[in-house]
C-alpha atoms as a PDB file:
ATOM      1  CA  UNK A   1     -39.154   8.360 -31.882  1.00  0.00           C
ATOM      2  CA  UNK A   2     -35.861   9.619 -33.397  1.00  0.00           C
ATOM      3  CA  UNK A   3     -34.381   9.411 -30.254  1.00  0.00           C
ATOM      4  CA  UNK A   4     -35.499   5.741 -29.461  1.00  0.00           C
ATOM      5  CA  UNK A   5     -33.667   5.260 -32.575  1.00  0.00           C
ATOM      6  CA  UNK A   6     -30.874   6.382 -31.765  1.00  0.00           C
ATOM      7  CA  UNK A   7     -30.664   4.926 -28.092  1.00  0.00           C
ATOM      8  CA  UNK A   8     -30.991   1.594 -30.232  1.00  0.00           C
ATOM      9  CA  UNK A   9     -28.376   2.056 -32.415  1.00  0.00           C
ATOM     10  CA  UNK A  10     -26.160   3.129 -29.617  1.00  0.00           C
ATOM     11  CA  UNK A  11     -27.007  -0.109 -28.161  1.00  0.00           C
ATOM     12  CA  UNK A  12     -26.325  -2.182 -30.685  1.00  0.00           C
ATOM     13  CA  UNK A  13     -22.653  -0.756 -30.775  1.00  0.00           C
ATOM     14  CA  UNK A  14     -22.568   0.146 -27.125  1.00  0.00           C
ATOM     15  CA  UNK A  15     -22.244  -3.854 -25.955  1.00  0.00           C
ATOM     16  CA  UNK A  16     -19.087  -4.691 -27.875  1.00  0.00           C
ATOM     17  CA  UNK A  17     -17.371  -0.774 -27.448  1.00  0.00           C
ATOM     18  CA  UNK A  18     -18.180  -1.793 -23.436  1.00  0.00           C
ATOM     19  CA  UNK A  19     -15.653  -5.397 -23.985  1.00  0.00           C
ATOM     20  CA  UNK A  20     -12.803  -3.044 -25.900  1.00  0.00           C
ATOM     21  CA  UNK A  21     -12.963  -0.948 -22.808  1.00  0.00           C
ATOM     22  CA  UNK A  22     -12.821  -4.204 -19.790  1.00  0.00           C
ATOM     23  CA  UNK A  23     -10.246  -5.301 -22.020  1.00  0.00           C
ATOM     24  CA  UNK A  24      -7.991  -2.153 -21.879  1.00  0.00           C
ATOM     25  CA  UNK A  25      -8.739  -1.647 -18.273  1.00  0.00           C
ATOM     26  CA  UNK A  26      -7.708  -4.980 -17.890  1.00  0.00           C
ATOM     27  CA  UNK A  27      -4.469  -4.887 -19.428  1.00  0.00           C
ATOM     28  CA  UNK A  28      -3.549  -1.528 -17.463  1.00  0.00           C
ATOM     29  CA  UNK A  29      -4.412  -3.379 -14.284  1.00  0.00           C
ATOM     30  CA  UNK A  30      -2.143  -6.377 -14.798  1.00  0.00           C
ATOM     31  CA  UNK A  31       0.890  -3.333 -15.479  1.00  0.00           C
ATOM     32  CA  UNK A  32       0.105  -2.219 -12.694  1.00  0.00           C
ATOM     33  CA  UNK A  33      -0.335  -5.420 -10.684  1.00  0.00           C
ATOM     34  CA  UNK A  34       3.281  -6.296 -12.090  1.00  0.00           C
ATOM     35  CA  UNK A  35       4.678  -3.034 -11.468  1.00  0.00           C
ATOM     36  CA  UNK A  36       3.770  -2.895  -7.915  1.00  0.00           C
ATOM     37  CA  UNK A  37       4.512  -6.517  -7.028  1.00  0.00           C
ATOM     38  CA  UNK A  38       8.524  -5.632  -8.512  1.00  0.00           C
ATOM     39  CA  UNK A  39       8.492  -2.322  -6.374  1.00  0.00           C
ATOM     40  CA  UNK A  40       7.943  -4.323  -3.237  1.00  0.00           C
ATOM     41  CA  UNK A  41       9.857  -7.115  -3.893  1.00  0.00           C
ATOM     42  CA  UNK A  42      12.734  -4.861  -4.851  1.00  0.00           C
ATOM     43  CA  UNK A  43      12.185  -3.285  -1.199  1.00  0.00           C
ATOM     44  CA  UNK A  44      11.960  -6.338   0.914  1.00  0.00           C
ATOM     45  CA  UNK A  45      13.275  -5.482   4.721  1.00  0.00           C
ATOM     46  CA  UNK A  46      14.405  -8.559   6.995  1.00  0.00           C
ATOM     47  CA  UNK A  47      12.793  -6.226  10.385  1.00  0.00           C
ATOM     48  CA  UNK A  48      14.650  -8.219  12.876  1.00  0.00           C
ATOM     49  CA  UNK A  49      18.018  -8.157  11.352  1.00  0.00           C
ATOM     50  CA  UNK A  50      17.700  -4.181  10.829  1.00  0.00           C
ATOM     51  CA  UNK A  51      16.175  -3.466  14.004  1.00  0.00           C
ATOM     52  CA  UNK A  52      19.041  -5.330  16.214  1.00  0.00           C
ATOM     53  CA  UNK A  53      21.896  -4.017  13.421  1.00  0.00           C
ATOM     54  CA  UNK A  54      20.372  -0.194  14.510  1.00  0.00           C
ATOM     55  CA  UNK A  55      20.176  -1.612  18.243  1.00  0.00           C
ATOM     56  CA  UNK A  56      23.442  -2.398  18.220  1.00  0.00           C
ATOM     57  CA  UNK A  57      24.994   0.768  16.639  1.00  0.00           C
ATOM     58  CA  UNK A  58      23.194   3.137  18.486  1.00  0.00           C
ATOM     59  CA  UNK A  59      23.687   2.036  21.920  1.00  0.00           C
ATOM     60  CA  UNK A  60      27.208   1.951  21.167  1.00  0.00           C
ATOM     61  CA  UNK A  61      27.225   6.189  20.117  1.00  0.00           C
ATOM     62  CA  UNK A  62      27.373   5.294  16.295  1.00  0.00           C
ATOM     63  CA  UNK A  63      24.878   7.035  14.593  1.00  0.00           C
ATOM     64  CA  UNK A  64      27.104   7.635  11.186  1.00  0.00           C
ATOM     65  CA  UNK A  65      27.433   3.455  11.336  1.00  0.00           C
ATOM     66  CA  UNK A  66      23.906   3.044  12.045  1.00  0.00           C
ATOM     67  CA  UNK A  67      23.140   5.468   8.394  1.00  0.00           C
ATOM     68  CA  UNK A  68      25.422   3.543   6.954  1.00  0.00           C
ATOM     69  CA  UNK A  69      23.675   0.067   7.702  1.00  0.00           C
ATOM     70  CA  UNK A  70      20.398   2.141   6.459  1.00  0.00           C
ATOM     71  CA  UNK A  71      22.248   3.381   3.053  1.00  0.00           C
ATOM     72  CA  UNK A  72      23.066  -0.170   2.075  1.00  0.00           C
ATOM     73  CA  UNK A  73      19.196  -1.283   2.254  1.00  0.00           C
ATOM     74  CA  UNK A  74      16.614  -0.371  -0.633  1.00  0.00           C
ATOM     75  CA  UNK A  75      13.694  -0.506   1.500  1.00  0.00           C
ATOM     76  CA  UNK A  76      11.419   2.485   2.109  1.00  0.00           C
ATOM     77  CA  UNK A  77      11.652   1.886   6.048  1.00  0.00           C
ATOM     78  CA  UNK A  78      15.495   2.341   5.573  1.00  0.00           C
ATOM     79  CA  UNK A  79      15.052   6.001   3.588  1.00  0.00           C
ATOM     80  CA  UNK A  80      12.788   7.093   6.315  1.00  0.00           C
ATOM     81  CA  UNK A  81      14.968   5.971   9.382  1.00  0.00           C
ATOM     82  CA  UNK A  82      18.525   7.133   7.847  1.00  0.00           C
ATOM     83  CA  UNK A  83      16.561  10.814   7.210  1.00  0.00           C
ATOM     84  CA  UNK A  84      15.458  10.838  10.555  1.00  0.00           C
ATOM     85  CA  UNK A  85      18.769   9.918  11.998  1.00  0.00           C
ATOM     86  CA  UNK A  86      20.416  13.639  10.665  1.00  0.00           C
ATOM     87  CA  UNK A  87      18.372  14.530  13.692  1.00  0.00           C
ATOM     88  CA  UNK A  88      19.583  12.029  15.920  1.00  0.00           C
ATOM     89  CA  UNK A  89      21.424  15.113  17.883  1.00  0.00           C
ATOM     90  CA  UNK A  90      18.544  17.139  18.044  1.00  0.00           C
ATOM     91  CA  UNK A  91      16.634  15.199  20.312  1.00  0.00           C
ATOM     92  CA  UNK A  92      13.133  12.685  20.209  1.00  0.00           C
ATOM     93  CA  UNK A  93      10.360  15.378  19.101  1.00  0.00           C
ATOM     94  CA  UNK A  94      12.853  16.646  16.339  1.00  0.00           C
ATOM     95  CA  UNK A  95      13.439  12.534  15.319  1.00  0.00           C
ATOM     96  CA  UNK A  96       9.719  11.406  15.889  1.00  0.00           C
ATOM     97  CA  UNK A  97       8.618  14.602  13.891  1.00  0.00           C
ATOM     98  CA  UNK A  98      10.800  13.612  10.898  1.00  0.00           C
ATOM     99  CA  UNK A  99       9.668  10.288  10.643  1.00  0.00           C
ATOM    100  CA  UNK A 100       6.641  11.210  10.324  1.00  0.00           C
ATOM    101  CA  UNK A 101       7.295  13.475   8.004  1.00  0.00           C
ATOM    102  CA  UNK A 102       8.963  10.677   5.562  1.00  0.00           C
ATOM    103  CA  UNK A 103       6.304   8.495   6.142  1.00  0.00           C
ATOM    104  CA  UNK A 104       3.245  10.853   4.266  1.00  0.00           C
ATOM    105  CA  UNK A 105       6.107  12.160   1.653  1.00  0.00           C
ATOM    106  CA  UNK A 106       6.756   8.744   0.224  1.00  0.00           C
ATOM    107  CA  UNK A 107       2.995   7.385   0.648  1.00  0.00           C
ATOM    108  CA  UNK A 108       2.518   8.638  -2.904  1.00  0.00           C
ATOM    109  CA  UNK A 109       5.102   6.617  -4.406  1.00  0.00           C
ATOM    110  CA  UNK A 110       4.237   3.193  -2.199  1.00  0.00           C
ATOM    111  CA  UNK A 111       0.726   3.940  -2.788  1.00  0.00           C
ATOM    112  CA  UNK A 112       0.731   4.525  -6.493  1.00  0.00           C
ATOM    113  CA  UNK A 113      -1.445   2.849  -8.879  1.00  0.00           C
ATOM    114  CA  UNK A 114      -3.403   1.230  -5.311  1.00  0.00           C
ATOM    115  CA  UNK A 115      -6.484   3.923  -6.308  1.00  0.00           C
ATOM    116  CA  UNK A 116      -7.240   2.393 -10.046  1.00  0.00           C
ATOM    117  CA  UNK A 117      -7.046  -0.964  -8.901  1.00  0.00           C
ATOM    118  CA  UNK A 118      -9.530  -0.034  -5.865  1.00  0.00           C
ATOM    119  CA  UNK A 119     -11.807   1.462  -8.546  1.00  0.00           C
ATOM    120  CA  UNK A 120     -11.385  -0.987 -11.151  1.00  0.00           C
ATOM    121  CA  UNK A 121     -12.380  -4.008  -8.558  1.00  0.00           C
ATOM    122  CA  UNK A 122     -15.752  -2.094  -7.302  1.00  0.00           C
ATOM    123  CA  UNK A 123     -16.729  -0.898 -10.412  1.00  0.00           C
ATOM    124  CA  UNK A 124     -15.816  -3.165 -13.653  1.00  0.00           C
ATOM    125  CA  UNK A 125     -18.597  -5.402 -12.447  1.00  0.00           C
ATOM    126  CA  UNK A 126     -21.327  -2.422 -13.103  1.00  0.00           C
ATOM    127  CA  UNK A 127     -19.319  -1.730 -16.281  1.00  0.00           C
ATOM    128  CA  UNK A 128     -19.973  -5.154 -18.082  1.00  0.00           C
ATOM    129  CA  UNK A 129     -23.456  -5.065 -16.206  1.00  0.00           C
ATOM    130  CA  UNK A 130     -23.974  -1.867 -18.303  1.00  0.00           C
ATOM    131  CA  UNK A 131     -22.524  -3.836 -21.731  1.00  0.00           C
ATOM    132  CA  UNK A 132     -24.998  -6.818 -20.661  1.00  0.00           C
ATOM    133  CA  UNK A 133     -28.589  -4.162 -20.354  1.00  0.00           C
ATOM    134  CA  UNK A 134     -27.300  -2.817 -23.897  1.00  0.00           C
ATOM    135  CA  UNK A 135     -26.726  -6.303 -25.553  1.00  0.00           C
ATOM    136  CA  UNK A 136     -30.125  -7.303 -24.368  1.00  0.00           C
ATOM    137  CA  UNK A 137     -31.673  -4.191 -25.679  1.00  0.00           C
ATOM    138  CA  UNK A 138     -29.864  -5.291 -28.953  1.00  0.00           C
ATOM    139  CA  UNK A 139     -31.478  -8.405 -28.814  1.00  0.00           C
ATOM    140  CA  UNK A 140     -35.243  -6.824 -28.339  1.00  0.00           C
ATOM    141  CA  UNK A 141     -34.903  -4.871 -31.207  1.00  0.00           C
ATOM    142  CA  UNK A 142     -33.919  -8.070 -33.021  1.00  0.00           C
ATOM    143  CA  UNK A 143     -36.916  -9.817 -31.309  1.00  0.00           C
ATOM    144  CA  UNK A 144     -39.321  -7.059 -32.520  1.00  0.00           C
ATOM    145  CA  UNK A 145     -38.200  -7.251 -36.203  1.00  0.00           C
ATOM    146  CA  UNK A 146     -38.727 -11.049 -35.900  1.00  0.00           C
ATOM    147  CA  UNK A 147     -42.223 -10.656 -34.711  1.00  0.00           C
ATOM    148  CA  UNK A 148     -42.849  -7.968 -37.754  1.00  0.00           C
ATOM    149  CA  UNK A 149     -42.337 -11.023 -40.006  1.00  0.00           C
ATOM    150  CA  UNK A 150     -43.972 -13.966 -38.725  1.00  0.00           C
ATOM    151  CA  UNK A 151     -42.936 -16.292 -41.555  1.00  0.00           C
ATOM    152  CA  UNK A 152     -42.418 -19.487 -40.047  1.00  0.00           C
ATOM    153  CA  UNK A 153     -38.817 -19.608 -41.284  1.00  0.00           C
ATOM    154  CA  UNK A 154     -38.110 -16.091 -40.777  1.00  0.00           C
ATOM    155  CA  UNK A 155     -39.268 -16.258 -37.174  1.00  0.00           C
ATOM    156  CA  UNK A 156     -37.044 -19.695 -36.174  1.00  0.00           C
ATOM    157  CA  UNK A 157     -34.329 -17.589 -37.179  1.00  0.00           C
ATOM    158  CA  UNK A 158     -35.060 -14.675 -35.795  1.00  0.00           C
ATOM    159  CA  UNK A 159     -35.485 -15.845 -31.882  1.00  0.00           C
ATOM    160  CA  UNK A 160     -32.084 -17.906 -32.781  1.00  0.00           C
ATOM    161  CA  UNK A 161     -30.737 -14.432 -33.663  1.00  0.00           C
ATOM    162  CA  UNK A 162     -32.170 -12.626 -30.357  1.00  0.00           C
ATOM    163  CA  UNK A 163     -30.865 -16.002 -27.570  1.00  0.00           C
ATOM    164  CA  UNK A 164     -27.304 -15.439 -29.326  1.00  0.00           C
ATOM    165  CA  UNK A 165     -27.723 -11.767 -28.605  1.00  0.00           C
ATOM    166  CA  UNK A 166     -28.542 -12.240 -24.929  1.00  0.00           C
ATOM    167  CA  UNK A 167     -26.144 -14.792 -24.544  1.00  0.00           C
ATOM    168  CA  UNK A 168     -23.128 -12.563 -26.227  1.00  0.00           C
ATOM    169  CA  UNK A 169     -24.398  -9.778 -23.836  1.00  0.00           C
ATOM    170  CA  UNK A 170     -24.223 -12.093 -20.501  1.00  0.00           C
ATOM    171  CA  UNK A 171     -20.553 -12.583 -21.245  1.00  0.00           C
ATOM    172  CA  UNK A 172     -19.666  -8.401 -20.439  1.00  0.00           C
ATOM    173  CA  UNK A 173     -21.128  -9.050 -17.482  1.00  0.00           C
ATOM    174  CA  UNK A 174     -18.920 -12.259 -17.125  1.00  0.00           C
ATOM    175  CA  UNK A 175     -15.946 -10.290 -17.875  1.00  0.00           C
ATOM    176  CA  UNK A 176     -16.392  -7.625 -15.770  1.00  0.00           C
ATOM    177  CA  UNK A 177     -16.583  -9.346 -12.810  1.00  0.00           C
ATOM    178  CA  UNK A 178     -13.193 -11.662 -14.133  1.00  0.00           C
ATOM    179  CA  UNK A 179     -11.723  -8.574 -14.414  1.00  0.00           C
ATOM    180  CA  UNK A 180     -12.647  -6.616 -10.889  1.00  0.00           C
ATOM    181  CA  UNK A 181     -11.442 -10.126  -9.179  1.00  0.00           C
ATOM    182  CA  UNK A 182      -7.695  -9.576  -9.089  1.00  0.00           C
ATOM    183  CA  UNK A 183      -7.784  -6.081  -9.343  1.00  0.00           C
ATOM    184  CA  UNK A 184      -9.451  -6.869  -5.189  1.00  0.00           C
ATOM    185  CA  UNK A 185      -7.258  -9.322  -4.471  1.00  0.00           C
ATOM    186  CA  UNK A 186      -4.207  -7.397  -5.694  1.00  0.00           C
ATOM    187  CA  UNK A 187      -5.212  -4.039  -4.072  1.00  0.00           C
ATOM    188  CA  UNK A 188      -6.016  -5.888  -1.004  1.00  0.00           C
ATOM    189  CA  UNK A 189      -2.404  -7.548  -1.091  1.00  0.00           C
ATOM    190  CA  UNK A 190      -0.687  -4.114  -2.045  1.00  0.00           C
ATOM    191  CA  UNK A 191      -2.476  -2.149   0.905  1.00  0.00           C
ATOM    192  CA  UNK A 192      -1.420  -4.642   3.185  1.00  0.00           C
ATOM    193  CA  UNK A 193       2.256  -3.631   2.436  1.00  0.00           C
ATOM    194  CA  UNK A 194       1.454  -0.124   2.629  1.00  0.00           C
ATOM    195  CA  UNK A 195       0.395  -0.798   6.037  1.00  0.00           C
ATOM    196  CA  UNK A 196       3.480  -2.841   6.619  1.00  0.00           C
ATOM    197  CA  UNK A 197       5.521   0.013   5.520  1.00  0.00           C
ATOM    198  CA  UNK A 198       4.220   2.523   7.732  1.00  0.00           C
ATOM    199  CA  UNK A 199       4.179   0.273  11.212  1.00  0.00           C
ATOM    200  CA  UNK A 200       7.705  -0.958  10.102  1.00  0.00           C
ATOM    201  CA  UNK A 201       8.785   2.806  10.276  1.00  0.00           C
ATOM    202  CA  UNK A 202       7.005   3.403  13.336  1.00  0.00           C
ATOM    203  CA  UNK A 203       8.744   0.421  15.247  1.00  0.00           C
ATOM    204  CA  UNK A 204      11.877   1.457  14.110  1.00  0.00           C
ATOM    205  CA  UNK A 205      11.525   4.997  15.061  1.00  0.00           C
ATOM    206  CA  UNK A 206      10.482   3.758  18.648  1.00  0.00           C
ATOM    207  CA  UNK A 207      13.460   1.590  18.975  1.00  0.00           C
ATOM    208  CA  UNK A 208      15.844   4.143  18.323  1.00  0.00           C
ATOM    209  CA  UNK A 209      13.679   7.003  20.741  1.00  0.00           C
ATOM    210  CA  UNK A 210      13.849   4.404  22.925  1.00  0.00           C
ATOM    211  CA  UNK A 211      17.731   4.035  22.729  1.00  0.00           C
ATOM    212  CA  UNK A 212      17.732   7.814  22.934  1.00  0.00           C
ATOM    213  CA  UNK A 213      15.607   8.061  26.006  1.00  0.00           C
ATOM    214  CA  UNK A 214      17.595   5.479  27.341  1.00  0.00           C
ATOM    215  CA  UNK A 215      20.953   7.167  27.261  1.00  0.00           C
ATOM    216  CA  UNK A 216      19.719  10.144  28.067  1.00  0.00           C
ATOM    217  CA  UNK A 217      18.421   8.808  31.338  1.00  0.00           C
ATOM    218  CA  UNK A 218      21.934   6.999  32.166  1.00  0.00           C
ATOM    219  CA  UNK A 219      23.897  10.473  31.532  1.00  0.00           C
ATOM    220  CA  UNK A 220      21.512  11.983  33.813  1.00  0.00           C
ATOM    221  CA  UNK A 221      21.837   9.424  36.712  1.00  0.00           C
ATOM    222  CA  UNK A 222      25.806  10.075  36.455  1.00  0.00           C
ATOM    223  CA  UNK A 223      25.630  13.500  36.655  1.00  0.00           C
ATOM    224  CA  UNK A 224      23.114  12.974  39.760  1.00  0.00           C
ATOM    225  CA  UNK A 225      25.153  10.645  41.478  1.00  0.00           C
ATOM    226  CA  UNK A 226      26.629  11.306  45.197  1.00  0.00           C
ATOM    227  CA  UNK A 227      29.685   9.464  44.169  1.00  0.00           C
ATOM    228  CA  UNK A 228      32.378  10.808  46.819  1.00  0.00           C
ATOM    229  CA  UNK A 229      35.393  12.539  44.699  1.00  0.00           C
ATOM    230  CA  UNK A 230      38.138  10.439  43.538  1.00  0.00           C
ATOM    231  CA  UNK A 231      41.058  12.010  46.276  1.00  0.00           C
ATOM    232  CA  UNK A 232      38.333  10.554  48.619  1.00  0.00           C
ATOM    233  CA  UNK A 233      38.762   7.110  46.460  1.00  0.00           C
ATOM    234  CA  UNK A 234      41.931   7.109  46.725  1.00  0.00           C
ATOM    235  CA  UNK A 235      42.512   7.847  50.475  1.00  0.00           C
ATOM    236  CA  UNK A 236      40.809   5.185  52.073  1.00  0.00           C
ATOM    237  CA  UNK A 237      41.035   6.468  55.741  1.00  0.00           C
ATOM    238  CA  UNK A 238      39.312  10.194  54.159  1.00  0.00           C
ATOM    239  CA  UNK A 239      36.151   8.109  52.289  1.00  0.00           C
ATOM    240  CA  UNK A 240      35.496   7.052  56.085  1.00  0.00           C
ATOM    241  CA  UNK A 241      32.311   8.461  57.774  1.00  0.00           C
ATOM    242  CA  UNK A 242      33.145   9.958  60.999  1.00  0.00           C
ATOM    243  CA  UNK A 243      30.918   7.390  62.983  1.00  0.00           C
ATOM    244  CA  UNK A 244      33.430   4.776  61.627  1.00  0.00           C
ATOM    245  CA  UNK A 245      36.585   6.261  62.385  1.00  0.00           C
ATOM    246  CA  UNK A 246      35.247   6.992  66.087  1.00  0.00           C
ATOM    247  CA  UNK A 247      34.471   3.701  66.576  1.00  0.00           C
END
């Protein structure tokens, strides 16, 4: 029995200790909301206008231009890339591996804060659920000491004391489920440019593999040619095949 007592009292207190706590998770989750939302915007890339500025660069040989296009931009795409590009002479394993590479270093810092708010949207609504079973134990125990003293007075007041109970402990279920809606919404938002991030890079680092490949290929096709040799060029009776001159 000294335990039931205890549970009670616990209960009594527990309901309105449980709204302190939604409210201080709730105020940590709008910082972070706000931090994250000024990280990104901060970090904004235009993808079309970088990808055809590294187009251009690189298919004309300038890798130190095209990492200085990258150092003027803030975004996290731009960090990665202009890393990656110190191994633009190495070749496209060496690139594609460093890009990579960039990608899972800086997921910590794009991803920061993206955990609470995932927790704090699946599980605040349990939280005030749990304020809402101990307010309505609260209320019982008011509803037993109202039936101890059946005075007709005592009684009217006493079932108006245990509906106002019930109906304060409703409201931490009420606010637990105000306060798991943005967290969703924003985690939801934020992981979408998380995702952004990392297929940004990856386009990017195709684009310029690509360009790589590609120039590789052409070098190769000139060293492969059967172009005749340039005394032949310049003698046009010599660059004659023998079939011609015959005839």
């Amino acid at each position: 029995m000294l335990l039931m007592h205890k549970l009670v009292f616990v209960a009594q207190t527990g309901a309105a200790a449980v709204l302190y706590i939604l409210l201080a998770l709730s105020v940590y989750s709008v910082g972070i909301v706000i931090e994250r939302w000024w990280y990104f915007r901060k970090r904004r890339l235009d993808m079309i206008a970088t990808s055809n500025a590294l187009a251009k660069r690189l298919r004309a040989g300038d890798v130190a231009g095209a990492k200085r296009e990258l150092e003027e931009m803030r975004a996290v795409e731009a960090e990665i890339l202009r890393d990656a590009l110190e191994y633009y002479a190495d070749g496209p394993d060496s690139l594609q591996e460093i890009v990579q590479k960039g990608i899972r270093q800086r997921r910590k810092v794009f991803e920061s804060g993206l955990i609470f708010l995932g927790t704090l949207g699946n599980n605040a609504p349990f939280i005030g659920l749990f304020g809402t079973v101990l307010g309505v134990v609260a209320a019982f125990k008011e509803l037993g000491a109202a039936s101890a003293n059946m005075a007709a007075a005592g009684g009217a007041g006493g079932m108006g004391n245990v509906m106002s109970g019930i109906s304060e402990a409703l409201i931490a279920t009420a606010i637990g489920i105000l306060v798991a809606i943005p967290a969703v919404v924003a985690f939801n938002l934020f992981q979408k440019k998380c995702n952004d991030i990392e297929e940004n890079s990856a386009a990017l680092a195709n684009q310029v593999l690509a360009i790589m490949k590609s120039s590789k290929n052409q070098k190769n096709s000139l060293k492969g040619s059967n172009a005749p040799p340039l005394e032949d060029l310049a003698d046009p009776k010599r660059s004659l095949r023998p079939a011609e001159v015959n005839g």
